[in-house]
Protein backbone atom coordinates (compact mmCIF):
# COMPACT_ATOMS: atom_id res chain seq x y z
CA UNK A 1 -19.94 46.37 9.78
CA UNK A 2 -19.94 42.52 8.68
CA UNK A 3 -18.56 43.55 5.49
CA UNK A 4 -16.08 45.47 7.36
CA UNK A 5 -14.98 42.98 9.73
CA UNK A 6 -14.78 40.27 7.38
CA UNK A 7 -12.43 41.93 5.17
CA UNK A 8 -9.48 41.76 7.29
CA UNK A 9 -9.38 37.84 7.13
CA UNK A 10 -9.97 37.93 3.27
CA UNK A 11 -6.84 39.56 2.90
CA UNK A 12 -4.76 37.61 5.19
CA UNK A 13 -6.52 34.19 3.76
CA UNK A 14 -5.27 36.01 0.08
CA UNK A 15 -1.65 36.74 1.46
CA UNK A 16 -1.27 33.47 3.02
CA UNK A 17 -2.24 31.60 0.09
CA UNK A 18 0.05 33.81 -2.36
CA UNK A 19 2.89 32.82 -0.28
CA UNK A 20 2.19 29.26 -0.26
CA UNK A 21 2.19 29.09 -4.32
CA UNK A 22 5.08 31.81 -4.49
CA UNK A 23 7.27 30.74 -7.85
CA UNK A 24 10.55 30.39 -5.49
CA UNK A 25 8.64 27.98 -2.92
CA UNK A 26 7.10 25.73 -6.12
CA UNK A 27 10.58 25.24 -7.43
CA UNK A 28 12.04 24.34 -3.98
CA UNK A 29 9.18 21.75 -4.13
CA UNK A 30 9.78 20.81 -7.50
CA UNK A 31 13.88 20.34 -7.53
CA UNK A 32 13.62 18.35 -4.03
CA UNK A 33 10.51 16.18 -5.33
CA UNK A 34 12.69 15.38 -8.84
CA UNK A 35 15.71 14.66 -6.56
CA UNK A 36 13.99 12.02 -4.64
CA UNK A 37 12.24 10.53 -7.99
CA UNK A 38 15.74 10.16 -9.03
CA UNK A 39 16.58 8.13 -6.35
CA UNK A 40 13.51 6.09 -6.36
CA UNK A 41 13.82 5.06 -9.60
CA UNK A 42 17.60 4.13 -9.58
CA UNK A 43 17.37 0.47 -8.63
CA UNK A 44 14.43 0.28 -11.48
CA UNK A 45 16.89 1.58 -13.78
CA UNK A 46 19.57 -0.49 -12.53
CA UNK A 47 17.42 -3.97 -13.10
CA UNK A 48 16.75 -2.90 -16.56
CA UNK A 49 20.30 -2.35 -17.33
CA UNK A 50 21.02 -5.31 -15.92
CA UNK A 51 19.45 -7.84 -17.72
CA UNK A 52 21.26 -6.01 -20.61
CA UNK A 53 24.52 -6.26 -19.82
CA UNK A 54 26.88 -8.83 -20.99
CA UNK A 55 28.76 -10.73 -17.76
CA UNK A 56 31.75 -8.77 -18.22
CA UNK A 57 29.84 -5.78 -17.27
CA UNK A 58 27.41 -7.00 -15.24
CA UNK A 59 30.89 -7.84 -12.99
CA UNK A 60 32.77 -4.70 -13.79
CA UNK A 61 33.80 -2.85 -10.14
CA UNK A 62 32.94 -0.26 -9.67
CA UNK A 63 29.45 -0.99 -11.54
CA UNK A 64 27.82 0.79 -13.83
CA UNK A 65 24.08 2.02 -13.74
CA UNK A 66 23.98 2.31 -17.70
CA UNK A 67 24.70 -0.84 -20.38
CA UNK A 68 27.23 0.61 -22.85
CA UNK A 69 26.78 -2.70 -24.88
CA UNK A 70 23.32 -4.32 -24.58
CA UNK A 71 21.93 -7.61 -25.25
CA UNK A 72 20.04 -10.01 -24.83
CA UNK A 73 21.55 -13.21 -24.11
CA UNK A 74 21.39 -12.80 -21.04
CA UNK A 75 17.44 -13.74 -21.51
CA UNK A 76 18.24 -16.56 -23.92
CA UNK A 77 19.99 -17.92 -21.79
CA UNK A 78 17.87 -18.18 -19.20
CA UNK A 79 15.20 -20.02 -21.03
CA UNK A 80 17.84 -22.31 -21.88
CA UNK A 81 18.83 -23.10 -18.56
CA UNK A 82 15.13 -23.57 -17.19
CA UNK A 83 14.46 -25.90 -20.45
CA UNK A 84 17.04 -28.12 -19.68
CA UNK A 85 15.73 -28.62 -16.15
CA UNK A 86 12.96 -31.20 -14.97
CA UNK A 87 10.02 -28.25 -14.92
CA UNK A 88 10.39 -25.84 -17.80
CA UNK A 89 10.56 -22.00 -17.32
CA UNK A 90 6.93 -21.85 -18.40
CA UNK A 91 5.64 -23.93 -15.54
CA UNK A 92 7.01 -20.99 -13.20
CA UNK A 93 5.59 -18.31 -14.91
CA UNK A 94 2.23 -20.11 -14.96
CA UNK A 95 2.21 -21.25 -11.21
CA UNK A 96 2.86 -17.72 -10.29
CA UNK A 97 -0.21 -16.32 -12.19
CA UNK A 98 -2.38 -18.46 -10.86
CA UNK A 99 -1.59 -18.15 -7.43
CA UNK A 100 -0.87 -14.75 -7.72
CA UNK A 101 -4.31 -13.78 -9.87
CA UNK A 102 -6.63 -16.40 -7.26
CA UNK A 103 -5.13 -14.79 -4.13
CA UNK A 104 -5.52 -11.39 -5.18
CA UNK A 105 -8.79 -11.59 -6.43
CA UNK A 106 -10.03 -14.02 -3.99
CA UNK A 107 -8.75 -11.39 -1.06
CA UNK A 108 -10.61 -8.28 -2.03
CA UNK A 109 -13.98 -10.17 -2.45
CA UNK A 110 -13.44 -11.98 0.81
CA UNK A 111 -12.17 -8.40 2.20
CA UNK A 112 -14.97 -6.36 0.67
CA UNK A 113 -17.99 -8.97 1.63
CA UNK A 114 -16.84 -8.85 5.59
CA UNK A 115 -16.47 -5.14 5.27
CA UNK A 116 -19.72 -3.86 3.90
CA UNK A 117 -21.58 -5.86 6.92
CA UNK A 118 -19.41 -4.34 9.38
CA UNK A 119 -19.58 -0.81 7.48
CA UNK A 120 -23.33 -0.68 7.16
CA UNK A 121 -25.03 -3.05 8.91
CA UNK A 122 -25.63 -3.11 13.30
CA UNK A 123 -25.64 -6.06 15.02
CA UNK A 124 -24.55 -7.47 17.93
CA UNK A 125 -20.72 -8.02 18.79
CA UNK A 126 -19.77 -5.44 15.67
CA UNK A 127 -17.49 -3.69 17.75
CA UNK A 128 -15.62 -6.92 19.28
CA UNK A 129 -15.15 -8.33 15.78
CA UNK A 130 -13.75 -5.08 14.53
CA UNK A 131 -11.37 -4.50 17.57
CA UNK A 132 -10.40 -8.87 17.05
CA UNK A 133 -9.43 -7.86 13.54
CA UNK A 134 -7.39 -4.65 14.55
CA UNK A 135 -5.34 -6.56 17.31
CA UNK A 136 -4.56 -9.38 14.42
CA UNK A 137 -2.58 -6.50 12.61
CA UNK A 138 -0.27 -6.07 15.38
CA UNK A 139 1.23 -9.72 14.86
CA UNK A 140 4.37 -10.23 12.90
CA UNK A 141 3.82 -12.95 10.21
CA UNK A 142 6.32 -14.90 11.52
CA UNK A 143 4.25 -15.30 14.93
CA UNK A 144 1.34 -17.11 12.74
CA UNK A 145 3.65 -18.70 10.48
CA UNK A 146 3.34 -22.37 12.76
CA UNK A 147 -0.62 -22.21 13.43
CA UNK A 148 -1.16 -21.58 9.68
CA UNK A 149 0.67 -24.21 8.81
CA UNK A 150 -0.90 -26.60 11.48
CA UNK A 151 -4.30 -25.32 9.90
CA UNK A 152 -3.17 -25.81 6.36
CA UNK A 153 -2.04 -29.28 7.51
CA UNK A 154 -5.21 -30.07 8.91
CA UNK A 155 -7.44 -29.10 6.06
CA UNK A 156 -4.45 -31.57 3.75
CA UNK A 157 -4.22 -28.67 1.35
CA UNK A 158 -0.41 -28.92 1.63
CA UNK A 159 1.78 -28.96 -1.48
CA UNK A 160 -1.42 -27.32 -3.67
CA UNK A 161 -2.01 -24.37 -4.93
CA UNK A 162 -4.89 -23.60 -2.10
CA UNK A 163 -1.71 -23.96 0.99
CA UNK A 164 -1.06 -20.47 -0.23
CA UNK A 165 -4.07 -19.40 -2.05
CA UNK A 166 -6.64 -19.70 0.99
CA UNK A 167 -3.82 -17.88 3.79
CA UNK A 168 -3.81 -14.68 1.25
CA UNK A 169 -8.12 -14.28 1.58
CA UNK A 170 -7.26 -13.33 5.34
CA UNK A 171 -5.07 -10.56 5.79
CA UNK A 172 -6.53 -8.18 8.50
CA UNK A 173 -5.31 -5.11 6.90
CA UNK A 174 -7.63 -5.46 3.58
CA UNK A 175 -10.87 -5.49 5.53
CA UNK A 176 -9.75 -2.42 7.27
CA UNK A 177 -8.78 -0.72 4.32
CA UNK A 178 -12.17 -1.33 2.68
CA UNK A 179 -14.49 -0.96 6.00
CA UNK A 180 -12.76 2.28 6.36
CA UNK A 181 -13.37 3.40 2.98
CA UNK A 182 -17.11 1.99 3.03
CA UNK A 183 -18.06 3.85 6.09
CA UNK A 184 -17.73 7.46 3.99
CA UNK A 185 -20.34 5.93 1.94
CA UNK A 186 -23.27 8.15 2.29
CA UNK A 187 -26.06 5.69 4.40
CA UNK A 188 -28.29 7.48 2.55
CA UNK A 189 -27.34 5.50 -1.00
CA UNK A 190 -27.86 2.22 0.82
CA UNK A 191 -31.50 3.08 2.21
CA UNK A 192 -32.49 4.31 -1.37
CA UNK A 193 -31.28 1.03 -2.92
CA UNK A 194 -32.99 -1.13 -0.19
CA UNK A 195 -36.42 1.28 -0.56
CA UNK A 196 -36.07 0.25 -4.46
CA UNK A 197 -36.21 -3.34 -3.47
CA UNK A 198 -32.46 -3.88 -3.85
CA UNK A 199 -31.38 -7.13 -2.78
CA UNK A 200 -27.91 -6.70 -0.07
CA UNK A 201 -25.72 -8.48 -2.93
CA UNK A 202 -26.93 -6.33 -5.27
CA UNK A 203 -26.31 -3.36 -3.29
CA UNK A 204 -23.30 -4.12 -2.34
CA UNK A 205 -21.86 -5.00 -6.09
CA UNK A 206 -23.50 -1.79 -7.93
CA UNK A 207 -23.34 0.69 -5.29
CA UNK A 208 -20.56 0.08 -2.47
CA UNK A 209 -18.20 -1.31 -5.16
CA UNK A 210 -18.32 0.66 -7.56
CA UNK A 211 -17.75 3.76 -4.80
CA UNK A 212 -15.02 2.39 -3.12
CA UNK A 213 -13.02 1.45 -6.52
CA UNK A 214 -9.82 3.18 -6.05
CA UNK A 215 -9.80 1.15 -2.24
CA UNK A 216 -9.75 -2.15 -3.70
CA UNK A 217 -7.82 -1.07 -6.46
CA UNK A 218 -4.90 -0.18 -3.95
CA UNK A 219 -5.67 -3.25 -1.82
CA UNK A 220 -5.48 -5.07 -5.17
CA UNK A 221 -2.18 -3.51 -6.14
CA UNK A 222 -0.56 -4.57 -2.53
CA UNK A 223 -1.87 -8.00 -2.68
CA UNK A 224 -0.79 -8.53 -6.01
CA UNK A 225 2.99 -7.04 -5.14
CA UNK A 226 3.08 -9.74 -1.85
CA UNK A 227 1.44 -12.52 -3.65
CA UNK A 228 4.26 -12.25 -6.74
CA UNK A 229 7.08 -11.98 -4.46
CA UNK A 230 6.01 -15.63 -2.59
CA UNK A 231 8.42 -18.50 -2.78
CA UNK A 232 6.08 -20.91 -1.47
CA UNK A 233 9.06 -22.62 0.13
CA UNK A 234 6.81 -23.46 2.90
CA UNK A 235 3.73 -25.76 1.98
CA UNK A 236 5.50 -26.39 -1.98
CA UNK A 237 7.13 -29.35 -2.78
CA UNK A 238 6.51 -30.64 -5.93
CA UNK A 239 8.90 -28.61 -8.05
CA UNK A 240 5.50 -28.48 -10.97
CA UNK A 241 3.78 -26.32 -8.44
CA UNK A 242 6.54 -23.83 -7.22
CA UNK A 243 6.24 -20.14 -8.81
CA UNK A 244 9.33 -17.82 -10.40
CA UNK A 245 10.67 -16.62 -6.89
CA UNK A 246 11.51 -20.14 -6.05
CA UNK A 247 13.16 -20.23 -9.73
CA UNK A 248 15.19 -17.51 -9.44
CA UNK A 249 16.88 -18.56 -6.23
CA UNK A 250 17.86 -21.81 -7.92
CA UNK A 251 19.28 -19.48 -10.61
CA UNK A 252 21.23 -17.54 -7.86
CA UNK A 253 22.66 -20.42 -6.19
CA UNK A 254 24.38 -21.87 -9.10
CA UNK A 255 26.67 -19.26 -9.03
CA UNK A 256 28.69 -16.62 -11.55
CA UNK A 257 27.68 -18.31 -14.23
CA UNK A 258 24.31 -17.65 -13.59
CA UNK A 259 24.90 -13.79 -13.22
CA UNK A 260 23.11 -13.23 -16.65
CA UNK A 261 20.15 -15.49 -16.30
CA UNK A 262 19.42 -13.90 -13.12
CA UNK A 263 19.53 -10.81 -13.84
CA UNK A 264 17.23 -11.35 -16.45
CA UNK A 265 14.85 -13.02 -13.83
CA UNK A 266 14.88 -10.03 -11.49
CA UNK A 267 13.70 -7.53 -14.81
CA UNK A 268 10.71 -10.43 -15.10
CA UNK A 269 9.93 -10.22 -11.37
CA UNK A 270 10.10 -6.25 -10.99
CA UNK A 271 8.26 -5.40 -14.58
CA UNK A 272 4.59 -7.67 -13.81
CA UNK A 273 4.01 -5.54 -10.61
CA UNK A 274 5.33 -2.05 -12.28
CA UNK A 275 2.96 -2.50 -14.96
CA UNK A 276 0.49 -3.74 -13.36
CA UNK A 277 0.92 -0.42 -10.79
CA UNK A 278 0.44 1.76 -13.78
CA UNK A 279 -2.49 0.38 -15.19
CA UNK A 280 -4.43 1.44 -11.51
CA UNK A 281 -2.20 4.25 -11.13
CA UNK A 282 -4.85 7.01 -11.14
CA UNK A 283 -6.93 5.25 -8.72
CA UNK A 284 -4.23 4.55 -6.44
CA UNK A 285 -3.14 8.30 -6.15
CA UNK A 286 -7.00 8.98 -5.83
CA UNK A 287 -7.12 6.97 -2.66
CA UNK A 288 -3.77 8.67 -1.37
CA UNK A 289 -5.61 12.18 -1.76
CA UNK A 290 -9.30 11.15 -0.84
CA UNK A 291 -11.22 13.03 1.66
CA UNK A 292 -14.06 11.29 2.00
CA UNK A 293 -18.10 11.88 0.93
CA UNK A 294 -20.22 13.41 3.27
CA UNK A 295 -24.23 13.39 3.61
């Protein structure tokens, strides 16, 4: 009778799941799924064309998405016009890697430490702290944007590369991203570790780490993405210091002229982070699609 009764549901779990993968319903997915990619990857397209095109078709109306004529003045150019300025083009490119590579790294360690306590560990206030660092979240940047400065002001960090090194290590949403990711962490892995006489830094560097990878990959990916895009207009004066956003809207301002050049700039800016995106790519869809370990 079991048998019997069970066989009903078999079926309709069998028809249900035929339809679902049906060939017509798969290419429905497919064409709209290409259809978006398309437009997703137009402006992409459009910045590499770009920074081919000569001026008179960079300017042509109504523009083109495709170079007919490529070349590549328009990046000789450009390091001709940052050479013949007080800070070469260089200096830019460097300032930006180093703030870029300290902030991102610096936030996921600071991120990950804080998390695995607040994952793993009881003790009192755990829940206040958590809630503290949810409500944080909800704040536009803008609303902080005077008491970090006043804090950055009182630590006389300004116009170094710490005024917007330090301000990256604190972004709420990391910490959640990682405590979130840490608590599907079977408890049971942590006890074994501490019953072998693991230390807490050594459990949390070869076992929570390397489990929560494809996390701090992502968190990596979108702190690397913000941290590339920063002018440092802010806490930056010293024109040695300032990274390649603040070059490129020099290169803007000076006009037409400078159509080529920045162009050329926007294909450097866009290409770091896409590359760097599909280095971690596989982890990054892993965390998209992740259900979690159990016990």
């Amino acid at each position: 009778m079991a048998r019997d009764y069970m066989k009903p549901k078999r079926r309709l779990f069998r028809r249900q799941k035929q339809l679902n993968r049906s060939a017509a319903g798969n290419g429905l997915l497919f064409t709209l799924m290409f259809i978006c990619g398309i437009f997703m990857a137009l402006p992409l397209v459009m910045i590499a064309n770009n920074a081919l095109k000569p001026l008179d078709e960079i300017f042509k109306y109504p523009p083109a998405i495709f170079v007919k004529n490529p070349t590549f003045e328009n990046f000789t150019d450009l390091f001709v016009l940052m050479n013949d300025t007080w800070v070469p083009f260089s200096r830019y490119i460097f300032n930006t890697l180093i703030i870029t590579g300290f902030g991102t790294v610096g936030h996921v360690l600071v991120a990950s430490l804080a998390a695995y306590p607040l994952a793993k560990h009881d003790f009192p206030g755990k829940k206040l702290i958590f809630n503290m660092i949810v409500l944080s979240m909800m704040f536009s940047w803008t609303v902080t944007q005077i008491p970090n400065y006043m804090i950055i002001s009182f630590l006389h960090i300004n116009n170094t590369y710490l005024a917007l090194i330090l301000p990256a290590w604190q972004f709420g949403m990391g910490l959640y991203l990682m405590k979130q990711f840490m608590e599907q962490i079977p408890s049971s892995l942590v006890e074994s570790s501490r019953l072998d006489g693991a230390s807490e830094w050594k459990t949390y560097w070869t076992i929570i780490m390397p489990n929560v990878k494809p996390a701090w990959l992502t968190l990596a990916i979108f702190q690397f993405q913000q941290m590339w895009g920063n002018t440092g207009s802010t806490f930056l004066r010293s024109e040695e210091l300032k990274p390649l956003q603040f070059a490129i809207q020099q290169i803007t301002a000076g006009g037409a002229a400078r159509a080529g050049a920045s162009a050329a700039v926007s294909f450097i800016l866009a290409a770091i982070p896409i590359t760097f995106f599909l280095i971690c790519q596989s982890n990054i869809l892993e965390t998209m699609t992740t259900s979690g370990m159990k016990e």
